[in-house]
N, C-alpha and C. Protein backbone atom coordinates (compact mmCIF):
# COMPACT_ATOMS: atom_id res chain seq x y z
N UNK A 1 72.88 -29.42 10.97
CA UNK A 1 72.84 -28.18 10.25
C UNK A 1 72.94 -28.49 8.75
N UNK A 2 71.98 -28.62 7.84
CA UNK A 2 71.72 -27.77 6.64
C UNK A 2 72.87 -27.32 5.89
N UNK A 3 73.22 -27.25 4.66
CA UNK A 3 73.62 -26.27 3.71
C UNK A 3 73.27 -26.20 2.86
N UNK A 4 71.86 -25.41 2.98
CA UNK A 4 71.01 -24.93 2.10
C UNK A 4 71.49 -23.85 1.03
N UNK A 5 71.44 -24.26 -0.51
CA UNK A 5 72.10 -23.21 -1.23
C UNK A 5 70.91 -23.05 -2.14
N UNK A 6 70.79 -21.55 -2.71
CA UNK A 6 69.49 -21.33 -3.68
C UNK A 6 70.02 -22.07 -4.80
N UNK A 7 69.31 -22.11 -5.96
CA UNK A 7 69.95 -23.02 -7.06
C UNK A 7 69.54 -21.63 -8.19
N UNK A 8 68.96 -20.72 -7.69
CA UNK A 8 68.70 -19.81 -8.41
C UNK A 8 69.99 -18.32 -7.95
N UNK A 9 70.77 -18.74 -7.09
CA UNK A 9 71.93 -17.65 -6.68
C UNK A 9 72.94 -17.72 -7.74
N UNK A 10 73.33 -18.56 -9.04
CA UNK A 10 73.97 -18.14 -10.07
C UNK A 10 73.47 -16.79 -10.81
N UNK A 11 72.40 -16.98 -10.95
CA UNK A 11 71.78 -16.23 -12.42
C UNK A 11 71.33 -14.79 -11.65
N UNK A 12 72.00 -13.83 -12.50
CA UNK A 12 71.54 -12.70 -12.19
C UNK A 12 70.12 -11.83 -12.83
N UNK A 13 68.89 -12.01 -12.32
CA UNK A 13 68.11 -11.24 -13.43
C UNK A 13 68.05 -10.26 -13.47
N UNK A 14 68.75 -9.39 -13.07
CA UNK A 14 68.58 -8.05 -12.66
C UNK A 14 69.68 -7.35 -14.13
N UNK A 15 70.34 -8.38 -14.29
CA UNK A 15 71.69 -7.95 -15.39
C UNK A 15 70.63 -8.55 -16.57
N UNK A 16 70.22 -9.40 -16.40
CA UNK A 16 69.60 -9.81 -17.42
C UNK A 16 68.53 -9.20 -18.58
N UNK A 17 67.56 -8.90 -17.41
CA UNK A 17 66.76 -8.01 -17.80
C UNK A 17 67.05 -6.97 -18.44
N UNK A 18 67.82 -6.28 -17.57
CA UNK A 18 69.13 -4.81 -18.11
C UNK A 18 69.58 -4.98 -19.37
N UNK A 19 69.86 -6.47 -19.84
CA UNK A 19 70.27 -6.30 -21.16
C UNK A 19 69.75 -6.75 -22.25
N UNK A 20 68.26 -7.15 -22.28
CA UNK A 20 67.57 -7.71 -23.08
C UNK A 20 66.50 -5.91 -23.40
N UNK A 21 66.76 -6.05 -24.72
CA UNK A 21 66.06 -4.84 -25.33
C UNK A 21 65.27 -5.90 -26.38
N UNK A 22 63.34 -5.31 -25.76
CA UNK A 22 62.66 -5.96 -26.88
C UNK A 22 62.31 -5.07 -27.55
N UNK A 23 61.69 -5.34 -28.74
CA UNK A 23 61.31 -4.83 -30.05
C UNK A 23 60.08 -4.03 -29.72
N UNK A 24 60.43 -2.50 -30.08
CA UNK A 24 59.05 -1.67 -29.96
C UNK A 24 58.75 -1.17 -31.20
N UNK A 25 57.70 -0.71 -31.51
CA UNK A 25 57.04 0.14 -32.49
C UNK A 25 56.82 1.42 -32.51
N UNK A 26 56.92 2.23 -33.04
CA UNK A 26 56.66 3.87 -32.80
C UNK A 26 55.24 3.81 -31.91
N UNK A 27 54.80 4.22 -31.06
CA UNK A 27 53.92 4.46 -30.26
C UNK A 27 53.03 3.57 -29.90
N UNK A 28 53.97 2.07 -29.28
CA UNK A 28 53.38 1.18 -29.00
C UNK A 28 53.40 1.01 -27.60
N UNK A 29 54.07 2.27 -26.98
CA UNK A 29 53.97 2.13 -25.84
C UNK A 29 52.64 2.96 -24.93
N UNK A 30 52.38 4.01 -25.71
CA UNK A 30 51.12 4.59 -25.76
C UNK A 30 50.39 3.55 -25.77
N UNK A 31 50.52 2.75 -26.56
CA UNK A 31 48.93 1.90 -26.87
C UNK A 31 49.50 0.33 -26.00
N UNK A 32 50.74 0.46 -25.09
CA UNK A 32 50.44 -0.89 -24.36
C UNK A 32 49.87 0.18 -23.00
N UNK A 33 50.09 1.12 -22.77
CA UNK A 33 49.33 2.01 -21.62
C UNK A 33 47.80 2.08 -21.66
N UNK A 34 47.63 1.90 -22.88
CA UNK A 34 45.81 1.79 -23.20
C UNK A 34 45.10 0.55 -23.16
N UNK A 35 46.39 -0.33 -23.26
CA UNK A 35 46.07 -1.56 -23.76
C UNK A 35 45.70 -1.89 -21.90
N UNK A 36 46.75 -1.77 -20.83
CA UNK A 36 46.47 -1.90 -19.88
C UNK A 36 45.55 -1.34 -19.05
N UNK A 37 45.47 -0.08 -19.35
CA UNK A 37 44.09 0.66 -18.60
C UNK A 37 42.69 0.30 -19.14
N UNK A 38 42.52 -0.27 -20.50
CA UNK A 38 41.40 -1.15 -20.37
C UNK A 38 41.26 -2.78 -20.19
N UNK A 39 42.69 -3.36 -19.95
CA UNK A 39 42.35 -4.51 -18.63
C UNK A 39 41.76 -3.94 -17.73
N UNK A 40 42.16 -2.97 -16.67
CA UNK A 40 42.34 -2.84 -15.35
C UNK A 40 40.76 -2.14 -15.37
N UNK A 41 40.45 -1.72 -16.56
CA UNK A 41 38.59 -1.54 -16.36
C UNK A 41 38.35 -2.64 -16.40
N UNK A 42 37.90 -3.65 -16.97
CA UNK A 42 37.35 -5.05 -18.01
C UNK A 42 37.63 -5.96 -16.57
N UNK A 43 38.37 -5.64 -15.56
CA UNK A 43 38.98 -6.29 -14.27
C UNK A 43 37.78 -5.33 -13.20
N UNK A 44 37.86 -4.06 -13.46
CA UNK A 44 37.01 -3.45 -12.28
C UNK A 44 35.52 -3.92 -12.48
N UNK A 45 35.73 -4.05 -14.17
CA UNK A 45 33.90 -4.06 -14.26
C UNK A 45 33.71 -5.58 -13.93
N UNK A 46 34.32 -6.60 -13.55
CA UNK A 46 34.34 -8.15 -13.94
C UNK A 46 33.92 -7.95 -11.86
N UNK A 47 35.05 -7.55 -11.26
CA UNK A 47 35.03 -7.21 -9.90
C UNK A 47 33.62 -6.99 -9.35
N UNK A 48 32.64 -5.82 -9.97
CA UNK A 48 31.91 -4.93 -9.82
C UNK A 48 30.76 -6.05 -10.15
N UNK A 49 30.70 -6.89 -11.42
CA UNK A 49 29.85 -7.70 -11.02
C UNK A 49 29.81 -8.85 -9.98
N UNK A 50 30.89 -9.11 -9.92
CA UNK A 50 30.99 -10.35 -9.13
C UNK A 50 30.33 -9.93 -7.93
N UNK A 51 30.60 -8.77 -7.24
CA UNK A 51 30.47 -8.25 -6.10
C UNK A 51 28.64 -8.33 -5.76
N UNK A 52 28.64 -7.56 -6.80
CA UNK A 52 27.01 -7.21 -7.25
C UNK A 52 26.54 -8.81 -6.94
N UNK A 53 26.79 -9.81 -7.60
CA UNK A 53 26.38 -11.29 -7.42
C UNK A 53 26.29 -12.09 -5.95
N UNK A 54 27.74 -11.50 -5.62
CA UNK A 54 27.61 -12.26 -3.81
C UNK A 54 26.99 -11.83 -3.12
N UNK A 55 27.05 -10.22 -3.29
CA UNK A 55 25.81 -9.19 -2.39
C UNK A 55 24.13 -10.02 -2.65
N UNK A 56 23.70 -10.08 -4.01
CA UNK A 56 22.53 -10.54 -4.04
C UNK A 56 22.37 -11.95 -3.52
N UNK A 57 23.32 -13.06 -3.82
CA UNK A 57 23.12 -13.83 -3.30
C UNK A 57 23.22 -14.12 -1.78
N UNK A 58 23.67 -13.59 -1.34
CA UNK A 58 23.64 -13.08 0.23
C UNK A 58 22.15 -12.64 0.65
N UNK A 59 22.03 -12.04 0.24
CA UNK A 59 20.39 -11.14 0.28
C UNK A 59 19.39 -12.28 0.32
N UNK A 60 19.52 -12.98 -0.54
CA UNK A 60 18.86 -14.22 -0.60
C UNK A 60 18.73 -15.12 0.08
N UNK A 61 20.14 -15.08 0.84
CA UNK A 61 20.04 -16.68 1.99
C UNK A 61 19.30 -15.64 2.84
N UNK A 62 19.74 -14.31 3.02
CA UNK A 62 19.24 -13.87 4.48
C UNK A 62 17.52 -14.14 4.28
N UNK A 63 16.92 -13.62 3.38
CA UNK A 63 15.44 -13.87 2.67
C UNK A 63 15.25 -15.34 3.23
N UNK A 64 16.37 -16.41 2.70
CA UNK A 64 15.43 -17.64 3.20
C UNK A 64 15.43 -17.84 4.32
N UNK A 65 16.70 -17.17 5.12
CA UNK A 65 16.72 -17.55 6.53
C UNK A 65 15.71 -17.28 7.18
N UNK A 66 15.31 -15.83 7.28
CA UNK A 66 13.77 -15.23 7.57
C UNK A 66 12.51 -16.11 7.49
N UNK A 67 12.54 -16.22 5.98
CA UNK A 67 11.06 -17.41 5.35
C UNK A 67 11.01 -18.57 6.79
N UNK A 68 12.35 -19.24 6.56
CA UNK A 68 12.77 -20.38 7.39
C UNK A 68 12.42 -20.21 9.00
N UNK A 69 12.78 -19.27 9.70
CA UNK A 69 12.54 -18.77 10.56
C UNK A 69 10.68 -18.90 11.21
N UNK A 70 10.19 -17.64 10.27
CA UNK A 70 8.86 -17.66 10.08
C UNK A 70 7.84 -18.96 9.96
N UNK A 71 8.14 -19.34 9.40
CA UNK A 71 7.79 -20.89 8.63
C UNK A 71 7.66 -21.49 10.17
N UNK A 72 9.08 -21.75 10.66
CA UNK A 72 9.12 -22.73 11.56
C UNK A 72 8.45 -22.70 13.14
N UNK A 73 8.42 -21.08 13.10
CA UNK A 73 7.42 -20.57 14.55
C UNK A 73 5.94 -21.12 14.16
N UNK A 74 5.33 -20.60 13.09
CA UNK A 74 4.19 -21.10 12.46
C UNK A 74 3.61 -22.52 12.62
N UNK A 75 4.48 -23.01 12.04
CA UNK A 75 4.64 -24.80 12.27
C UNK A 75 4.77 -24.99 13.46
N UNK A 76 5.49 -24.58 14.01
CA UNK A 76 5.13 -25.08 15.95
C UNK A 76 3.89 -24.81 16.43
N UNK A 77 3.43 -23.61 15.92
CA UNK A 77 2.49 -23.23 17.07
C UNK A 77 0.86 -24.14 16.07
N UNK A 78 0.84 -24.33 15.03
CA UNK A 78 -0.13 -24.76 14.45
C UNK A 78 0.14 -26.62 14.51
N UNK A 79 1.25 -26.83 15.19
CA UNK A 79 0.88 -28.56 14.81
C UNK A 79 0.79 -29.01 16.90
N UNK A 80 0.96 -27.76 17.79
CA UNK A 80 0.89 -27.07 19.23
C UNK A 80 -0.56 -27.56 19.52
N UNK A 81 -1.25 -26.98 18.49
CA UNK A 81 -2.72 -26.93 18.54
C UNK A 81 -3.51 -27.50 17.80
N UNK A 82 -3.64 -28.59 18.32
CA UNK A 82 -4.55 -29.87 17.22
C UNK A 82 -4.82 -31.41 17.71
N UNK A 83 -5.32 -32.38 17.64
CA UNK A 83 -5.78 -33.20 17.82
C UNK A 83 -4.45 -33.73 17.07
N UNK A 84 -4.16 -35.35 17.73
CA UNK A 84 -3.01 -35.85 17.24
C UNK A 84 -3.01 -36.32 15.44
N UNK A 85 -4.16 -36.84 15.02
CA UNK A 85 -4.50 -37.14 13.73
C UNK A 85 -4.30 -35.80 12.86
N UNK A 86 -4.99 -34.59 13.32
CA UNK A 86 -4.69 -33.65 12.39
C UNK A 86 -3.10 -33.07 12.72
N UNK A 87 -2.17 -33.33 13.33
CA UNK A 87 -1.06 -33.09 14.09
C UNK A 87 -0.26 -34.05 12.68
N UNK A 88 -0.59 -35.14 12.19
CA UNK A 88 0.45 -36.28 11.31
C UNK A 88 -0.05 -35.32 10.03
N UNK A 89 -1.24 -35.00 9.80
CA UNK A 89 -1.48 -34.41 8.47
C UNK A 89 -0.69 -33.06 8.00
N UNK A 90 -1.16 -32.60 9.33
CA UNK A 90 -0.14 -31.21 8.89
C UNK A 90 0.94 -31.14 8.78
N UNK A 91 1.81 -32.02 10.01
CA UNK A 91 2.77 -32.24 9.92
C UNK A 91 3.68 -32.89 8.49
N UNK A 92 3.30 -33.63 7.57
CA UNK A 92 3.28 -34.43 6.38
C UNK A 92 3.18 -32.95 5.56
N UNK A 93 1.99 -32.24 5.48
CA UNK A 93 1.65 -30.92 4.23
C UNK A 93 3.08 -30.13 4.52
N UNK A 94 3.24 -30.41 6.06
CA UNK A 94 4.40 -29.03 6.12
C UNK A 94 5.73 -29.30 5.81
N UNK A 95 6.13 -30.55 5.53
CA UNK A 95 7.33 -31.64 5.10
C UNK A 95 7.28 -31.45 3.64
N UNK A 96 6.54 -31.35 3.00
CA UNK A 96 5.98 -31.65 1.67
C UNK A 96 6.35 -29.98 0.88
N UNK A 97 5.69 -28.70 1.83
CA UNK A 97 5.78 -27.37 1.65
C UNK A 97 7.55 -26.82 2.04
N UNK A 98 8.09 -27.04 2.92
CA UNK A 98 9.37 -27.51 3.09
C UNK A 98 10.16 -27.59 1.82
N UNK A 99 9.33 -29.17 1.55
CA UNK A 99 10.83 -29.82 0.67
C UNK A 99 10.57 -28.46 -0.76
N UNK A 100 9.82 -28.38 -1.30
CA UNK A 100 9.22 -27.39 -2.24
C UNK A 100 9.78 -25.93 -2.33
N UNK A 101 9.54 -24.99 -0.71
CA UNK A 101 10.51 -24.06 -0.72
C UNK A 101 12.00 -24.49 -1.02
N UNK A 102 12.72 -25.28 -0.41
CA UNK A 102 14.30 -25.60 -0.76
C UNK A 102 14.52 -25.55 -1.62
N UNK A 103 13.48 -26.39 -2.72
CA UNK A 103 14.27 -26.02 -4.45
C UNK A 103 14.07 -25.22 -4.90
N UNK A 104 12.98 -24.29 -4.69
CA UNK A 104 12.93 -23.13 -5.59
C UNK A 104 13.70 -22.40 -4.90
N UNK A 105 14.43 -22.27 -3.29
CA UNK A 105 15.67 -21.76 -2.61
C UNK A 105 16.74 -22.05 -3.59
N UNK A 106 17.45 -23.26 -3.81
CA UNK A 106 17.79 -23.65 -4.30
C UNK A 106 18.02 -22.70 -6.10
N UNK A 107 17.07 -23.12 -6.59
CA UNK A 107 16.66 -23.02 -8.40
C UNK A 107 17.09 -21.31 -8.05
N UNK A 108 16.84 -20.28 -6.78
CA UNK A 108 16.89 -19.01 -7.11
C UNK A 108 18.60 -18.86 -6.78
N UNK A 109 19.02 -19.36 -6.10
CA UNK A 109 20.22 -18.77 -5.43
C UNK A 109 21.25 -19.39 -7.12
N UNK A 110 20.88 -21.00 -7.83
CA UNK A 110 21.40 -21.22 -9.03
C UNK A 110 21.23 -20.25 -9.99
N UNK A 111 20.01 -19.40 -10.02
CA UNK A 111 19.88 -17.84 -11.20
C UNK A 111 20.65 -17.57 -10.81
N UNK A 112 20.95 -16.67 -9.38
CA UNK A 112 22.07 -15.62 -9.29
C UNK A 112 23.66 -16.26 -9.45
N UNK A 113 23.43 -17.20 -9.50
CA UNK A 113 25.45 -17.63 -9.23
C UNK A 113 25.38 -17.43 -10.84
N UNK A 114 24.44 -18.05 -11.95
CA UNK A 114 24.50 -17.99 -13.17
C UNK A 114 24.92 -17.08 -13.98
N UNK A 115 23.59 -16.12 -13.38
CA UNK A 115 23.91 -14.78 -13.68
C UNK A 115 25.11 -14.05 -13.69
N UNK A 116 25.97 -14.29 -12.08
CA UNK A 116 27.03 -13.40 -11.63
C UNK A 116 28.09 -14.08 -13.09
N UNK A 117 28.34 -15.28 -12.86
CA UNK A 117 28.82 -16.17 -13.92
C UNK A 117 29.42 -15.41 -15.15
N UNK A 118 28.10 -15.37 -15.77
CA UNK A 118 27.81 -14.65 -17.03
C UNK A 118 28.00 -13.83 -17.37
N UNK A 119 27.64 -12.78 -16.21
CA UNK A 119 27.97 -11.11 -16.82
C UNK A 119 29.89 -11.63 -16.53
N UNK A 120 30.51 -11.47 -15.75
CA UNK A 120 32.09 -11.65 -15.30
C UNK A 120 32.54 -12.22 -16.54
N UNK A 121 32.32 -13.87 -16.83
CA UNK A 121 32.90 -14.27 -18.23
C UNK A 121 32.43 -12.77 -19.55
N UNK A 122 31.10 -12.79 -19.63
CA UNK A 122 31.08 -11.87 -20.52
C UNK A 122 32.17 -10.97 -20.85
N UNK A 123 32.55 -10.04 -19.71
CA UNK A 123 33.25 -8.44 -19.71
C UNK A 123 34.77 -9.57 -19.84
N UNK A 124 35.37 -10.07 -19.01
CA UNK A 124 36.33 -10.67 -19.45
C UNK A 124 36.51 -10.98 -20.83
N UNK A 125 35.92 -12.14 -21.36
CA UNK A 125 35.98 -12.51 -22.47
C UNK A 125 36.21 -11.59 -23.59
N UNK A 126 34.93 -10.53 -23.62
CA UNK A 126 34.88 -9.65 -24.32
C UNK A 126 36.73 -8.69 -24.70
N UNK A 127 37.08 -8.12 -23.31
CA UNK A 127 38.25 -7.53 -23.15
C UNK A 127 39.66 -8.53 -23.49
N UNK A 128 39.19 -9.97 -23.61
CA UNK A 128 40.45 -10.99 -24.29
C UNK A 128 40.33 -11.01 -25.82
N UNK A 129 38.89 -10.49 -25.97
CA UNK A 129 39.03 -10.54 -27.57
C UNK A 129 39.60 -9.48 -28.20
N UNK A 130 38.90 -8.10 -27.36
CA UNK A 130 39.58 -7.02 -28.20
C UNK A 130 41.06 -7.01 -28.01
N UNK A 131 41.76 -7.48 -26.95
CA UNK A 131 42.72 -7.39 -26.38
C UNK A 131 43.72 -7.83 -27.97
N UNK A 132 43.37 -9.02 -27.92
CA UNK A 132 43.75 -10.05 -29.10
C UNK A 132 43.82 -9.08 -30.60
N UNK A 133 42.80 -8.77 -30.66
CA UNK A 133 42.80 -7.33 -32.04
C UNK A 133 43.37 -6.73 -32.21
N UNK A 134 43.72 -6.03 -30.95
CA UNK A 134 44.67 -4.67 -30.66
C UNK A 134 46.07 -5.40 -30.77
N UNK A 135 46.52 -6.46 -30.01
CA UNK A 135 48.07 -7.10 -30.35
C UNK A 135 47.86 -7.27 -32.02
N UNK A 136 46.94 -7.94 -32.44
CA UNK A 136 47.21 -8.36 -33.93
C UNK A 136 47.23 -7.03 -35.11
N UNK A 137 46.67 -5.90 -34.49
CA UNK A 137 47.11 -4.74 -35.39
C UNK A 137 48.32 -4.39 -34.46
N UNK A 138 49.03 -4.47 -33.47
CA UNK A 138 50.32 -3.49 -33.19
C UNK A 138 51.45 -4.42 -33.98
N UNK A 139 51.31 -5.60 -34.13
CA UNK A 139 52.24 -6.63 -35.11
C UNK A 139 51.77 -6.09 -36.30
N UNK A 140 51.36 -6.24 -36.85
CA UNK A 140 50.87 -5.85 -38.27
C UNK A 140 51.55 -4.50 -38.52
N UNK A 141 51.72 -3.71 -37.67
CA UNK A 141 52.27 -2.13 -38.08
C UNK A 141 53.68 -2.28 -37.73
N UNK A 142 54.14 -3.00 -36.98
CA UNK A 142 55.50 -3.13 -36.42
C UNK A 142 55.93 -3.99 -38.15
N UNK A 143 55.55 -4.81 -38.46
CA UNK A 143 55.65 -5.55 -39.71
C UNK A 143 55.68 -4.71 -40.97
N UNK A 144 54.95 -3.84 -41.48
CA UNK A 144 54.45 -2.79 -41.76
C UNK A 144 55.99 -2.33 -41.82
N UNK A 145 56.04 -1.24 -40.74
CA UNK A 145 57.32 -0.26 -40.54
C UNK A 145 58.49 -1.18 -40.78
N UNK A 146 58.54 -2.33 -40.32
CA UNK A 146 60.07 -2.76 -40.57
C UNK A 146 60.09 -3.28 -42.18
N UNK A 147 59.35 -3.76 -43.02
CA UNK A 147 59.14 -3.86 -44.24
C UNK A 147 58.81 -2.68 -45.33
N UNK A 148 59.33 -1.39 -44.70
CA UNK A 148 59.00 -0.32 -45.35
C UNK A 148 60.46 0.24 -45.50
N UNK A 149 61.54 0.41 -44.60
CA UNK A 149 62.69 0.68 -45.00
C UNK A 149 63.87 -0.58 -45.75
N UNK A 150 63.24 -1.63 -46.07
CA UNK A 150 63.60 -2.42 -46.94
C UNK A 150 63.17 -2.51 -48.69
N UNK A 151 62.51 -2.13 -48.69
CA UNK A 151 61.04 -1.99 -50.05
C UNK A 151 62.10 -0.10 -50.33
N UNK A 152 62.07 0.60 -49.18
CA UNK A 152 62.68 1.87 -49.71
C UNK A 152 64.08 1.96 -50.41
N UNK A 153 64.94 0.87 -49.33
CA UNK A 153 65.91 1.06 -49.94
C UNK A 153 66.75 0.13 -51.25
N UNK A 154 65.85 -0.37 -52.28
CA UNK A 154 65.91 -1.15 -53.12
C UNK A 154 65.64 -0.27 -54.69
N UNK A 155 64.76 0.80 -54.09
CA UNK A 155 64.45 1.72 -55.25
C UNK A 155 66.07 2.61 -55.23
């Protein structure tokens, strides 16, 4: 038997938390409520593409699966029916037509992952920059206000 003890059962965070008061600004809580409801868009719209991306790329394998499918009944029944010499030729064109579909399988399914990629970093990115703006003006006014009843009371 064990005597397993947490190493975290000293510290209370619950008191802790309770007594740590951080620094607000007159109506910075308004604007961390704004600040969060356009994450939680900049997150839906990031979501919304991604989604959009797996859906299409999905669409796509099913597309090649089909092609693949098709292709391969075709190829049976045309290399089925032939003299053995024209049987190696076709067989060879249809190896050749094959390898050809795969990469452009391939080269299309790499657009869409790109794509999905792109737009997601985009809307993210975008929403880390403004994000970044919006903190660097709520400091600036918090700076502002607390450097204003010092400057006042000197006159």
């Amino acid at each position: 038997m064990t005597n397993y003890k947490n190493p975290f059962d000293y510290f209370d965070y619950q008191k802790f938390f309770s007594a740590v008061e951080l620094p607000t600004a007159a109506g910075s809580n308004e604007k961390a409520i704004n600040a969060s409801k356009k994450n939680l868009e900049a997150y839906a719209g990031a979501s919304k593409a991604i989604f959009e991306g797996f859906n299409a790329f999905a669409k796509k394998q099913v597309d090649i699966l089909n092609v693949a499918i098709t292709s391969a009944k075709d190829a049976t029944a045309d290399l089925s029916a032939g003299k053995p010499q024209d049987t190696a030729v076709k067989s060879i064109e249809l190896t050749k037509k094959s390898i050809e579909d795969a990469q452009a399988n391939v080269s299309d399914l790499v657009k869409i992952y790109e794509k999905t990629a792109t737009e997601t970093f985009e809307i993210l990115n975008k929403r880390t920059l403004d994000s970044l703006s919006e903190l660097k003006t709520v400091v600036a006014d918090t700076n502002n206000k607390a450097s204003a009843p010092a400057s006042s009371a000197k006159k």
